[in-house]
C-alpha atoms as a PDB file:
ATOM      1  CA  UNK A   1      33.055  11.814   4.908  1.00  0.00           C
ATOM      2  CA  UNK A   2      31.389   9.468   2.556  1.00  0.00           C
ATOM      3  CA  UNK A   3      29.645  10.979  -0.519  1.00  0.00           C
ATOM      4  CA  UNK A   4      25.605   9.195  -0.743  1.00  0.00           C
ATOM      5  CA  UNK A   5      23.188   9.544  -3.532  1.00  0.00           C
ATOM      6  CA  UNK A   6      19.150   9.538  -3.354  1.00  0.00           C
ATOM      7  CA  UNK A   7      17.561   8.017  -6.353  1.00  0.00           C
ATOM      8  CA  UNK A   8      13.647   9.361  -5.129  1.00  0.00           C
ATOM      9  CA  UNK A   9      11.230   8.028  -8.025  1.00  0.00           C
ATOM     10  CA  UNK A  10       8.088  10.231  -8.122  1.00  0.00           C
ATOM     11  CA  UNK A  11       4.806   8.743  -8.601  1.00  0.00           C
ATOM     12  CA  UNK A  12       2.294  11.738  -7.897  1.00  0.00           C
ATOM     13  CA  UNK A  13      -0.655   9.882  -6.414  1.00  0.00           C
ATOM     14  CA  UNK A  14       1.774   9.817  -3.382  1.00  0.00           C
ATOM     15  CA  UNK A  15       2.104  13.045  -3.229  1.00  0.00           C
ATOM     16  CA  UNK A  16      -1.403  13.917  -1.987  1.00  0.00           C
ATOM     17  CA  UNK A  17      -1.024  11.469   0.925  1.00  0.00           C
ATOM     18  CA  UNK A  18      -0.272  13.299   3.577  1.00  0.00           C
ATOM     19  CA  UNK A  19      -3.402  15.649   3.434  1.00  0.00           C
ATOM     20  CA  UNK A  20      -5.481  13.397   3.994  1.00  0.00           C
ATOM     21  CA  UNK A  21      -3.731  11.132   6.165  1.00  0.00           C
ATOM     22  CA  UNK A  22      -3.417  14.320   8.263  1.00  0.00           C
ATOM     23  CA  UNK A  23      -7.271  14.466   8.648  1.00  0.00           C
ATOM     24  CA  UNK A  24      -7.551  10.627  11.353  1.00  0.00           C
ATOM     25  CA  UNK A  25      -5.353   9.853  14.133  1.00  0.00           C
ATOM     26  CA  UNK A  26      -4.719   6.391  14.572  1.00  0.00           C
ATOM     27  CA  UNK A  27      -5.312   4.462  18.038  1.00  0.00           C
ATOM     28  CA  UNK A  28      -1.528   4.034  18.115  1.00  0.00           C
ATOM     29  CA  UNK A  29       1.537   5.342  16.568  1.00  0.00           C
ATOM     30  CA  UNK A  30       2.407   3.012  13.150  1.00  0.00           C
ATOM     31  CA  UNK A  31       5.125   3.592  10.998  1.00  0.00           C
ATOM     32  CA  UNK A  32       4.019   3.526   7.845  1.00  0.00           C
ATOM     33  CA  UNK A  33       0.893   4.983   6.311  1.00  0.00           C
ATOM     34  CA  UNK A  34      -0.259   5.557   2.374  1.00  0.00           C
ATOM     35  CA  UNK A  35      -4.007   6.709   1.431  1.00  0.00           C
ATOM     36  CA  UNK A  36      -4.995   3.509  -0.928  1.00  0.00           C
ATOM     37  CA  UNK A  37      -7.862   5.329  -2.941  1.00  0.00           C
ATOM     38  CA  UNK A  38      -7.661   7.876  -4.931  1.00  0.00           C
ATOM     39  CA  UNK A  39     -10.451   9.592  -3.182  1.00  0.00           C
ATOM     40  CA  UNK A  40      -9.561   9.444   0.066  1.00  0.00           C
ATOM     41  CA  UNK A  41     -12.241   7.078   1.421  1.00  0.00           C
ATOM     42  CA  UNK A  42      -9.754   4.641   2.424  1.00  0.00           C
ATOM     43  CA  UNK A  43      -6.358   5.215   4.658  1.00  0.00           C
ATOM     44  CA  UNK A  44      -4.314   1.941   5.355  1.00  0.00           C
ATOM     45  CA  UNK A  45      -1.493   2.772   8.744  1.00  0.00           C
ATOM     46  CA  UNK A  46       0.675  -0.525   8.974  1.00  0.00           C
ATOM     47  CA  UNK A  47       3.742  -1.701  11.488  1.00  0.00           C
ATOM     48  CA  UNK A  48       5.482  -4.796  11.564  1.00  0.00           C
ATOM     49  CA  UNK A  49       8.494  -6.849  13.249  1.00  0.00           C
ATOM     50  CA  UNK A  50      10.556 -10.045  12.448  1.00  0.00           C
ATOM     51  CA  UNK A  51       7.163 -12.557  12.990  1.00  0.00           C
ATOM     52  CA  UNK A  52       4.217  -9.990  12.765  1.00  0.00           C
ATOM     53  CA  UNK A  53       2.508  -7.145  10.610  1.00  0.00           C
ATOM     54  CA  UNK A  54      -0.226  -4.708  12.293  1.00  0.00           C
ATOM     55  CA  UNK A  55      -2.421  -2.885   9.597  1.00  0.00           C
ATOM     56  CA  UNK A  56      -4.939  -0.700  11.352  1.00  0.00           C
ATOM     57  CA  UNK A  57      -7.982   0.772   8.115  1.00  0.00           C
ATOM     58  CA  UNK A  58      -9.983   4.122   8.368  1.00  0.00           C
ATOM     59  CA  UNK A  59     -12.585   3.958   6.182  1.00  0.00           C
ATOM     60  CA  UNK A  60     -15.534   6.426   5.036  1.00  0.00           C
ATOM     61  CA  UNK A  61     -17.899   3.898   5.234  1.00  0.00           C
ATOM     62  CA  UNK A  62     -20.625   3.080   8.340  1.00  0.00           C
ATOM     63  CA  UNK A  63     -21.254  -0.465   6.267  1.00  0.00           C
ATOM     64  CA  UNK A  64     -18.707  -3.149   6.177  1.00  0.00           C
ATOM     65  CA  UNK A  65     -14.482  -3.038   5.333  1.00  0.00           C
ATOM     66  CA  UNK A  66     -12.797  -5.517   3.474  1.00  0.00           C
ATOM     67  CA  UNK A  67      -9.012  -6.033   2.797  1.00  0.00           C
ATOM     68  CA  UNK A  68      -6.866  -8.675   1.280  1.00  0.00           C
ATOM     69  CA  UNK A  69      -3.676  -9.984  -0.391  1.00  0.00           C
ATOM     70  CA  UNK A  70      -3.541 -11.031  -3.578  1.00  0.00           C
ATOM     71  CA  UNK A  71      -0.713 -12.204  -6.185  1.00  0.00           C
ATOM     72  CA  UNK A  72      -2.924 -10.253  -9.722  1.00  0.00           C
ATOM     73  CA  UNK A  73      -4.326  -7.562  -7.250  1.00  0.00           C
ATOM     74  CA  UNK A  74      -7.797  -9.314  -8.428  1.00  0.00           C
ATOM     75  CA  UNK A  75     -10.754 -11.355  -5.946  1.00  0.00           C
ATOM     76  CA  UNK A  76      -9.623 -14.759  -7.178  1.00  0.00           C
ATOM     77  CA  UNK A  77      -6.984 -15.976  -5.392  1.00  0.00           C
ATOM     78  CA  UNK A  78      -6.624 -13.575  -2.328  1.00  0.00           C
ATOM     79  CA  UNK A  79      -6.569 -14.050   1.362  1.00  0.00           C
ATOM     80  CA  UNK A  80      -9.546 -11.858   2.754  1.00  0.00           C
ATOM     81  CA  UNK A  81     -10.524  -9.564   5.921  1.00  0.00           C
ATOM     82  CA  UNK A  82     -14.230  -7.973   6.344  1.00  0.00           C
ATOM     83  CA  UNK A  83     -15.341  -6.424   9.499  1.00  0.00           C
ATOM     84  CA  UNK A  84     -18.049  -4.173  10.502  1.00  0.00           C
ATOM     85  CA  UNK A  85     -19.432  -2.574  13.302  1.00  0.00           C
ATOM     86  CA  UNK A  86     -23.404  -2.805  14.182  1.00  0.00           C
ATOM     87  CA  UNK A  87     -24.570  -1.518  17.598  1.00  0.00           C
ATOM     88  CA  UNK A  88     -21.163  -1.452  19.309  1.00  0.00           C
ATOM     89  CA  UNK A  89     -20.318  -4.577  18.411  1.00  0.00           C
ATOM     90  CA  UNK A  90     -17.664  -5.289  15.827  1.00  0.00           C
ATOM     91  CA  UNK A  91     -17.823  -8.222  13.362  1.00  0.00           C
ATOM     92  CA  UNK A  92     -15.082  -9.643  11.998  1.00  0.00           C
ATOM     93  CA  UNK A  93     -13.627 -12.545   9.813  1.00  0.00           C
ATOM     94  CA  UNK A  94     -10.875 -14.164   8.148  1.00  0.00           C
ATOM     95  CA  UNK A  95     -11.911 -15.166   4.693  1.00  0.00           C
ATOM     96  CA  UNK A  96     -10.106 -16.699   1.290  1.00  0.00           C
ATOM     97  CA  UNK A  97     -11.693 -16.879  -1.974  1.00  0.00           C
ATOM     98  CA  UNK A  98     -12.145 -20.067  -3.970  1.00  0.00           C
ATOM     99  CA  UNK A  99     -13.827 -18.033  -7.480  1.00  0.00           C
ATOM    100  CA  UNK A 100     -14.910 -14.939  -8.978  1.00  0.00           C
ATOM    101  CA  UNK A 101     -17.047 -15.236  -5.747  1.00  0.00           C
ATOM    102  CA  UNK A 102     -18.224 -14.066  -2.380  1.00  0.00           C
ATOM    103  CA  UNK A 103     -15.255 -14.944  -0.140  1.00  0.00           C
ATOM    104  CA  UNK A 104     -15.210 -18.068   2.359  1.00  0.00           C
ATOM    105  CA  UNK A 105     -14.999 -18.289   5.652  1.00  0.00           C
ATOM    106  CA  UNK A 106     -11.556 -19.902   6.929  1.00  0.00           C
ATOM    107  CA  UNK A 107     -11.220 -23.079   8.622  1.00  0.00           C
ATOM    108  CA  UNK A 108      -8.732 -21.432  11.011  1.00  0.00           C
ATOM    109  CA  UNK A 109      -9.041 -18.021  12.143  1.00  0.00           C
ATOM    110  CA  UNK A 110      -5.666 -16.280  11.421  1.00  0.00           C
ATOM    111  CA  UNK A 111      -6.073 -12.328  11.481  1.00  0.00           C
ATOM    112  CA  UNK A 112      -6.647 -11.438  14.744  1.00  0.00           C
ATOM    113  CA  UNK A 113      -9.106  -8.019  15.522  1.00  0.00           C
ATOM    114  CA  UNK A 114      -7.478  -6.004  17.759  1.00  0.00           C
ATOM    115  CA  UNK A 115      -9.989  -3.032  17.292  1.00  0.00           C
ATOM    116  CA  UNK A 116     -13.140  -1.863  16.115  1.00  0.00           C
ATOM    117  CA  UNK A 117     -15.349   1.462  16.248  1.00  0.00           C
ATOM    118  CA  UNK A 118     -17.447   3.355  14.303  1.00  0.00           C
ATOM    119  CA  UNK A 119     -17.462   7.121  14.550  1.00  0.00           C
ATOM    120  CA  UNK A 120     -18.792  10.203  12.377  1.00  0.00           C
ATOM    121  CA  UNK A 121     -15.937   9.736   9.915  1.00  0.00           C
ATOM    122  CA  UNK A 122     -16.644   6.056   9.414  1.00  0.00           C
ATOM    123  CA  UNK A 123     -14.994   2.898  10.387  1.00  0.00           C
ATOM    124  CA  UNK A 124     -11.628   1.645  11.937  1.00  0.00           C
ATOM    125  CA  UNK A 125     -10.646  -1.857  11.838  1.00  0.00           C
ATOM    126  CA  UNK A 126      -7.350  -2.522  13.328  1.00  0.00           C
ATOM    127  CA  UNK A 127      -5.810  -6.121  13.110  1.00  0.00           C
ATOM    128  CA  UNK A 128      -2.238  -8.479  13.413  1.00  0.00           C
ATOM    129  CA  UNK A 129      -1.540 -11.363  11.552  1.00  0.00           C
ATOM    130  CA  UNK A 130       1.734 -13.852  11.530  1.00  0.00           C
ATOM    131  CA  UNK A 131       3.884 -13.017   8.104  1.00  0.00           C
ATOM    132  CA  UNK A 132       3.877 -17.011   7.621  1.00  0.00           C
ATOM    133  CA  UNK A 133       0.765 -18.612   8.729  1.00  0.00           C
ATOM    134  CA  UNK A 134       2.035 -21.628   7.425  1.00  0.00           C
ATOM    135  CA  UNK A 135      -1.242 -22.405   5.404  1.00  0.00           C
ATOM    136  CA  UNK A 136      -0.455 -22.238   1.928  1.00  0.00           C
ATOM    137  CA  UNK A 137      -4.204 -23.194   1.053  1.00  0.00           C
ATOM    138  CA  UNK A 138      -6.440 -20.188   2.810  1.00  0.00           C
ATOM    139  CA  UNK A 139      -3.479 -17.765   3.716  1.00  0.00           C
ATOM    140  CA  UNK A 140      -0.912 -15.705   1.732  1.00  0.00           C
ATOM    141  CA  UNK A 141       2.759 -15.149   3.192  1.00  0.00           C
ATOM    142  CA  UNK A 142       3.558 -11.866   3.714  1.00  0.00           C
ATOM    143  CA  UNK A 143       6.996 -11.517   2.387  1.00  0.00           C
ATOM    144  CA  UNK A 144       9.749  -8.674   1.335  1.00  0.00           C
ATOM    145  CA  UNK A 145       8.667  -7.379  -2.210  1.00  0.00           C
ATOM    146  CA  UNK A 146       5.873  -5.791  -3.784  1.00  0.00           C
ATOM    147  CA  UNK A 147       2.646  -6.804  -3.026  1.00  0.00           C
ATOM    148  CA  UNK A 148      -0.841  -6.137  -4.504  1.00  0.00           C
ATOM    149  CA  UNK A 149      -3.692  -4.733  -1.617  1.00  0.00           C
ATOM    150  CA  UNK A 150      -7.086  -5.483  -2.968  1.00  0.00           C
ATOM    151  CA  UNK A 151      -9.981  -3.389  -0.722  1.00  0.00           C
ATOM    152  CA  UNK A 152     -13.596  -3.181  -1.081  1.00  0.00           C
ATOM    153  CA  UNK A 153     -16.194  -1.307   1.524  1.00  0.00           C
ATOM    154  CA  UNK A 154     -20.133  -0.906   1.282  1.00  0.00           C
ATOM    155  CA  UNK A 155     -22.448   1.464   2.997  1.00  0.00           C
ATOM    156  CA  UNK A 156     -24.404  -1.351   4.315  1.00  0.00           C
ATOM    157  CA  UNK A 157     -23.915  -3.512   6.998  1.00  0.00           C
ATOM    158  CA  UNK A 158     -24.146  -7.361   5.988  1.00  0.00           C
ATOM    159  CA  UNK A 159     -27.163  -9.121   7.935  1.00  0.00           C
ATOM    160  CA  UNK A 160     -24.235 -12.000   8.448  1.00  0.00           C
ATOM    161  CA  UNK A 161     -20.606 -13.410   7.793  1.00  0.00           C
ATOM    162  CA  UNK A 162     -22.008 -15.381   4.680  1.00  0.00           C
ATOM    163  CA  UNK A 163     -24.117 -12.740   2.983  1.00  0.00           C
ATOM    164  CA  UNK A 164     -21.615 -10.183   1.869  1.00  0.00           C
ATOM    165  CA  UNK A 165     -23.249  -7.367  -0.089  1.00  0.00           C
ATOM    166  CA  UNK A 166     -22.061  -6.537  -3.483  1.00  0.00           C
ATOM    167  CA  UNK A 167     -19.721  -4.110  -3.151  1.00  0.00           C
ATOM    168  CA  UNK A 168     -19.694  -2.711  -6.318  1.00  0.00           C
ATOM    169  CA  UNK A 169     -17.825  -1.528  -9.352  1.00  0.00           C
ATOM    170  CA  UNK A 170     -16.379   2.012  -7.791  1.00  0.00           C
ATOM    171  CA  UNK A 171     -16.036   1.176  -4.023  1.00  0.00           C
ATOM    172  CA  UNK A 172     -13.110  -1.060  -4.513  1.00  0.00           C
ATOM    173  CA  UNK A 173      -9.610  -1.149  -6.026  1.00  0.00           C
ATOM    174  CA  UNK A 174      -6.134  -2.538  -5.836  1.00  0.00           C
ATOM    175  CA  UNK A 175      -3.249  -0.731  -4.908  1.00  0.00           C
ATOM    176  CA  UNK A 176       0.548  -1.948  -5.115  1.00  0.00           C
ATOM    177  CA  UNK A 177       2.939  -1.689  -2.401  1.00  0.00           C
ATOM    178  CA  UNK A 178       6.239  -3.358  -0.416  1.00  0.00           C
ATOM    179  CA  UNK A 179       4.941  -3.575   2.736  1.00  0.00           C
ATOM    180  CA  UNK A 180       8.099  -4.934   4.355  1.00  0.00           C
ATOM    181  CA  UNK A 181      10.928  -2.275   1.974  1.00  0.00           C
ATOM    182  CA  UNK A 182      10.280   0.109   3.787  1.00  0.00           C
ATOM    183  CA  UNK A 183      12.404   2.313   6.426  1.00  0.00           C
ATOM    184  CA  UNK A 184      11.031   4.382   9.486  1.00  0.00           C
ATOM    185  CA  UNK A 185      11.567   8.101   9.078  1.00  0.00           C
ATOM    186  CA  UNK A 186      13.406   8.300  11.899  1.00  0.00           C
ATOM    187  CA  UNK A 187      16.435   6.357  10.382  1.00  0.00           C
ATOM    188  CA  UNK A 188      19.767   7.297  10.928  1.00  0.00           C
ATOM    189  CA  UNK A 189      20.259   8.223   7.018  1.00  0.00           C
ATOM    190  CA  UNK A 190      17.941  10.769   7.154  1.00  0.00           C
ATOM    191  CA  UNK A 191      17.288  12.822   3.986  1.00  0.00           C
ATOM    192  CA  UNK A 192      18.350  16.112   6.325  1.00  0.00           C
ATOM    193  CA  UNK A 193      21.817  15.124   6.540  1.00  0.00           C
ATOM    194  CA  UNK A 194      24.139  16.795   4.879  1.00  0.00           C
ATOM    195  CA  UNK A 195      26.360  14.147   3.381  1.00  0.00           C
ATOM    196  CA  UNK A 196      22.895  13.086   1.299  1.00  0.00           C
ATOM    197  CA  UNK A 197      21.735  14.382  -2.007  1.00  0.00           C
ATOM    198  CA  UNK A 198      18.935  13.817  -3.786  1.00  0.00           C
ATOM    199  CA  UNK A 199      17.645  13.929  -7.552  1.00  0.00           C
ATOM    200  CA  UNK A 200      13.991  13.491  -8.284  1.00  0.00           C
ATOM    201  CA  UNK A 201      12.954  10.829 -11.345  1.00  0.00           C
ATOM    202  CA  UNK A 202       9.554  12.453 -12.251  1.00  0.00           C
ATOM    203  CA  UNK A 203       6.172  11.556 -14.172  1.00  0.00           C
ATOM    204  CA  UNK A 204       4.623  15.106 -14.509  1.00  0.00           C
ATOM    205  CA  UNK A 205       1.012  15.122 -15.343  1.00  0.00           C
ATOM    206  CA  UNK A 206      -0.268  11.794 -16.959  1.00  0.00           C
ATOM    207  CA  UNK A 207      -3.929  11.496 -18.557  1.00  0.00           C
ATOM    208  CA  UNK A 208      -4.499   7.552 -17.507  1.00  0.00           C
ATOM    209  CA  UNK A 209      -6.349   5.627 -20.637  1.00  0.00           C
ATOM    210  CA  UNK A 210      -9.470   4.195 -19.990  1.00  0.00           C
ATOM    211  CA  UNK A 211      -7.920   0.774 -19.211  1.00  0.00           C
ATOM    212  CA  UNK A 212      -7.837  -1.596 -16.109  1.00  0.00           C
ATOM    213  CA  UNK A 213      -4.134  -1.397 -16.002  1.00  0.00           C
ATOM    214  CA  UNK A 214      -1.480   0.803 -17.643  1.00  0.00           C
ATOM    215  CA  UNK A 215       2.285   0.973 -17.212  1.00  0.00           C
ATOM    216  CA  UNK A 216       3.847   4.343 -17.909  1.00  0.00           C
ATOM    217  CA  UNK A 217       7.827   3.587 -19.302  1.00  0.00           C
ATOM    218  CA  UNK A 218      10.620   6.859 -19.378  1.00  0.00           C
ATOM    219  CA  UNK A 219      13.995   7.004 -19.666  1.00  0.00           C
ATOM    220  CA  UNK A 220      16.104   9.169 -17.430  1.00  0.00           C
ATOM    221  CA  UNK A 221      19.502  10.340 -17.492  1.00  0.00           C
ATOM    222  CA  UNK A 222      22.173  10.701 -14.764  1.00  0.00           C
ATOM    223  CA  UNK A 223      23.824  14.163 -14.013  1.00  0.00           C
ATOM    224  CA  UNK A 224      26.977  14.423 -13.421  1.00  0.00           C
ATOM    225  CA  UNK A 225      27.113  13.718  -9.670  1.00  0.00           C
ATOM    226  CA  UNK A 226      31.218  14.294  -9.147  1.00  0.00           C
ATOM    227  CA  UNK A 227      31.826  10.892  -9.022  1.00  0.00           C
ATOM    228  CA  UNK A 228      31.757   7.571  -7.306  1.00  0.00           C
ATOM    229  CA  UNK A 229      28.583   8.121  -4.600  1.00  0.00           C
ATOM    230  CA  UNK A 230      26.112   5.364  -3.189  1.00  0.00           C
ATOM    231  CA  UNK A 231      22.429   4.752  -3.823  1.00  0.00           C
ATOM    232  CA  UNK A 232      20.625   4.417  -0.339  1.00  0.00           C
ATOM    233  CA  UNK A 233      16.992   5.174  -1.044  1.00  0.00           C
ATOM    234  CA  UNK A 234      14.764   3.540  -4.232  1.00  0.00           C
ATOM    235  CA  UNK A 235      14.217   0.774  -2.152  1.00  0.00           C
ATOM    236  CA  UNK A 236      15.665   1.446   1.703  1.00  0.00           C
ATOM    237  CA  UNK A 237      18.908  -0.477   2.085  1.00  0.00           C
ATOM    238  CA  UNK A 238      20.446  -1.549   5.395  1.00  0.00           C
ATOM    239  CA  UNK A 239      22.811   0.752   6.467  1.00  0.00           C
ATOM    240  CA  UNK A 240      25.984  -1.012   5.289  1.00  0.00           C
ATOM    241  CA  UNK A 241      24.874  -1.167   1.807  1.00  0.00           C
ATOM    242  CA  UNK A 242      24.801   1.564  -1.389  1.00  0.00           C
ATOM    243  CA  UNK A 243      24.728   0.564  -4.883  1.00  0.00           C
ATOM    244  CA  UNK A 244      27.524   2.699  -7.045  1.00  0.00           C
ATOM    245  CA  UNK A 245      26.510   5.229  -9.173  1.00  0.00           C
ATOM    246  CA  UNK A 246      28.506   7.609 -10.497  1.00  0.00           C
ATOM    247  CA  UNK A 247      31.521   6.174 -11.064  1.00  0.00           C
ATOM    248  CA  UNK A 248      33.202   5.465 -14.628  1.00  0.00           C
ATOM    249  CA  UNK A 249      31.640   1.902 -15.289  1.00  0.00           C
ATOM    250  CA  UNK A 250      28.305   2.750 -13.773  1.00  0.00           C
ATOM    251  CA  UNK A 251      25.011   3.097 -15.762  1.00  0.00           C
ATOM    252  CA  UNK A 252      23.345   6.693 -16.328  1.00  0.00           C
ATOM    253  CA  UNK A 253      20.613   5.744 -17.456  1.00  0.00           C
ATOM    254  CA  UNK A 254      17.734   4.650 -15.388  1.00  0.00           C
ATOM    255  CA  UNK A 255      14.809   3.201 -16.734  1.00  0.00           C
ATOM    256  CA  UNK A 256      11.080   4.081 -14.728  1.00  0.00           C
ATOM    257  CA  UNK A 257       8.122   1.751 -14.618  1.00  0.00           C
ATOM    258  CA  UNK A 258       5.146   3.259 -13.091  1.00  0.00           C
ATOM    259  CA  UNK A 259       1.840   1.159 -12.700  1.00  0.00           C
ATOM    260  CA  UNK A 260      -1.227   2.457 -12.585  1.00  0.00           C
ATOM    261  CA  UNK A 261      -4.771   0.466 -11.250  1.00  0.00           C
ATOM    262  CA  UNK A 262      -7.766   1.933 -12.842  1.00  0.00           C
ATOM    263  CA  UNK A 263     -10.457  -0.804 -11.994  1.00  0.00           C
ATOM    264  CA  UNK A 264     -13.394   1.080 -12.970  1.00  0.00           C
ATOM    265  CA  UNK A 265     -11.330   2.258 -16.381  1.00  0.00           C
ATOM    266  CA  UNK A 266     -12.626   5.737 -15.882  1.00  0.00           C
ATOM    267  CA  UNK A 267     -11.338   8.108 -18.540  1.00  0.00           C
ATOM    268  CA  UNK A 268     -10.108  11.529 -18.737  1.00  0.00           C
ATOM    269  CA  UNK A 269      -8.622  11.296 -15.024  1.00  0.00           C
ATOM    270  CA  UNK A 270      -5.037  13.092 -14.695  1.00  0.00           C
ATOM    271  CA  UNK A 271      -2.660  12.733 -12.160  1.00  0.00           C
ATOM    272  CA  UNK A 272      -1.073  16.385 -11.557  1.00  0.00           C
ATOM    273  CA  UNK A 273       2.367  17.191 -10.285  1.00  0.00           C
ATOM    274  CA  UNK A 274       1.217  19.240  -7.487  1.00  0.00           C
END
């Protein structure tokens, strides 16, 4: 039976995910969740397929929700959701941004509502868009590779789709994430079988400067794993493909980049190994 080897790298603020994931049920099963803040105000559930990605937002908020994609994880350039929901009725629109500015209004409509409520916890947007819109002037493509979330929400509903309400400096953020390298759970490598093992590449606690923006660099050595295995999971690899490790001429030494967002450059905030 072939030998496979689990490179997991630990960034903490994943870690407390799934309590707080655990605390909405979606309107539909989705593959993939994450919990963007760090307070837990805002949970992103997403599912996709070869033409299409689904991204359904609860959000602690009874004001409005907005989500985009952008290439700095910044306002300016980014491709722009906000919804809201006032008296039953949800509001929604597809927006772009063309400054350091309230967002515009698209030309063409091209994320498409598929849900809205508001309920004691706050509000649920759910909505599809088309990877490739095939506007490269209002719309971002949604490809394979990390990708910068940018999300915003207010506690006040907007009196319309051009007067957007400051959100703020604390009730918004950027997170980082590969929307489309990522595996179900229910793959057939699962991390219970018993040809797999796995070696953790952790941070431990980090105090996180007061700065927009940090990257946190280590250096981490190999064990001896016995010889030639097969990488499967850093990124998720089809299930004909392992990268070698292990083996005389591979590397054993691995080299971790973690990013950290810290819009509102708070300071004296740790992120525990819990």
């Amino acid at each position: 039976m072939a030998n496979y080897f689990i490179v997991a790298l630990g960034v903490v603020s994943y870690l407390a995910v799934a309590k707080g994931l655990l605390r909405v049920t979606p309107t539909e099963p989705f593959n993939y969740s994450i919990q963007v803040d760090t307070s837990g105000n805002y949970l992103l559930f997403w599912k996709f397929n070869d033409t299409h990605i689904t991204f359904e937002v609860h959000v602690k908020t009874h004001g409005y929700v907005g989500f985009g994609l952008s290439d700095n994880g910044k306002m300016y350039p980014a491709d722009i959701v906000v919804g809201w929901v006032e008296d039953g009725v949800t509001h929604f629109k597809d927006y772009h941004t063309t400054a350091h500015a309230p967002p515009v209004v698209d030309k063409h409509q091209d994320w498409f509502l598929l849900h809205g409520e508001e309920n004691d916890s706050g509000t649920v947007l759910k909505f599809v868009r088309a990877l490739d819109t095939c506007d490269k002037v209002e719309d971002k493509k949604i490809e394979d590779g990390t990708i910068r979330l940018i999300y915003s929400y207010h506690p006040r509903d907007p009196a319309s789709n051009d007067s957007l309400l400051y959100h703020g400096p604390e009730d918004r953020g950027t997170k980082s994430l590969s929307l489309l390298s990522v595996s179900s759970v229910s793959s057939a490598r699962s991390s219970a079988d018993t040809d797999i093992k796995t070696y953790d590449f952790l941070n431990g606690n980090f105090l996180i400067p007061p700065a927009d923006t940090t990257y946190n660099c280590r250096v981490f050595r190999m064990p001896n794993i016995g010889g030639k295995h097969h990488m499967i999971k850093t990124f998720y690899y089809p299930d004909h493909v392992g990268v070698s490790v292990g083996a005389p001429d591979d590397p054993d030494t691995y080299f971790m980049e973690t990013h950290y967002d810290n819009p509102a450059k708070k300071s004296g905030s740790t992120i525990y190994l819990v």
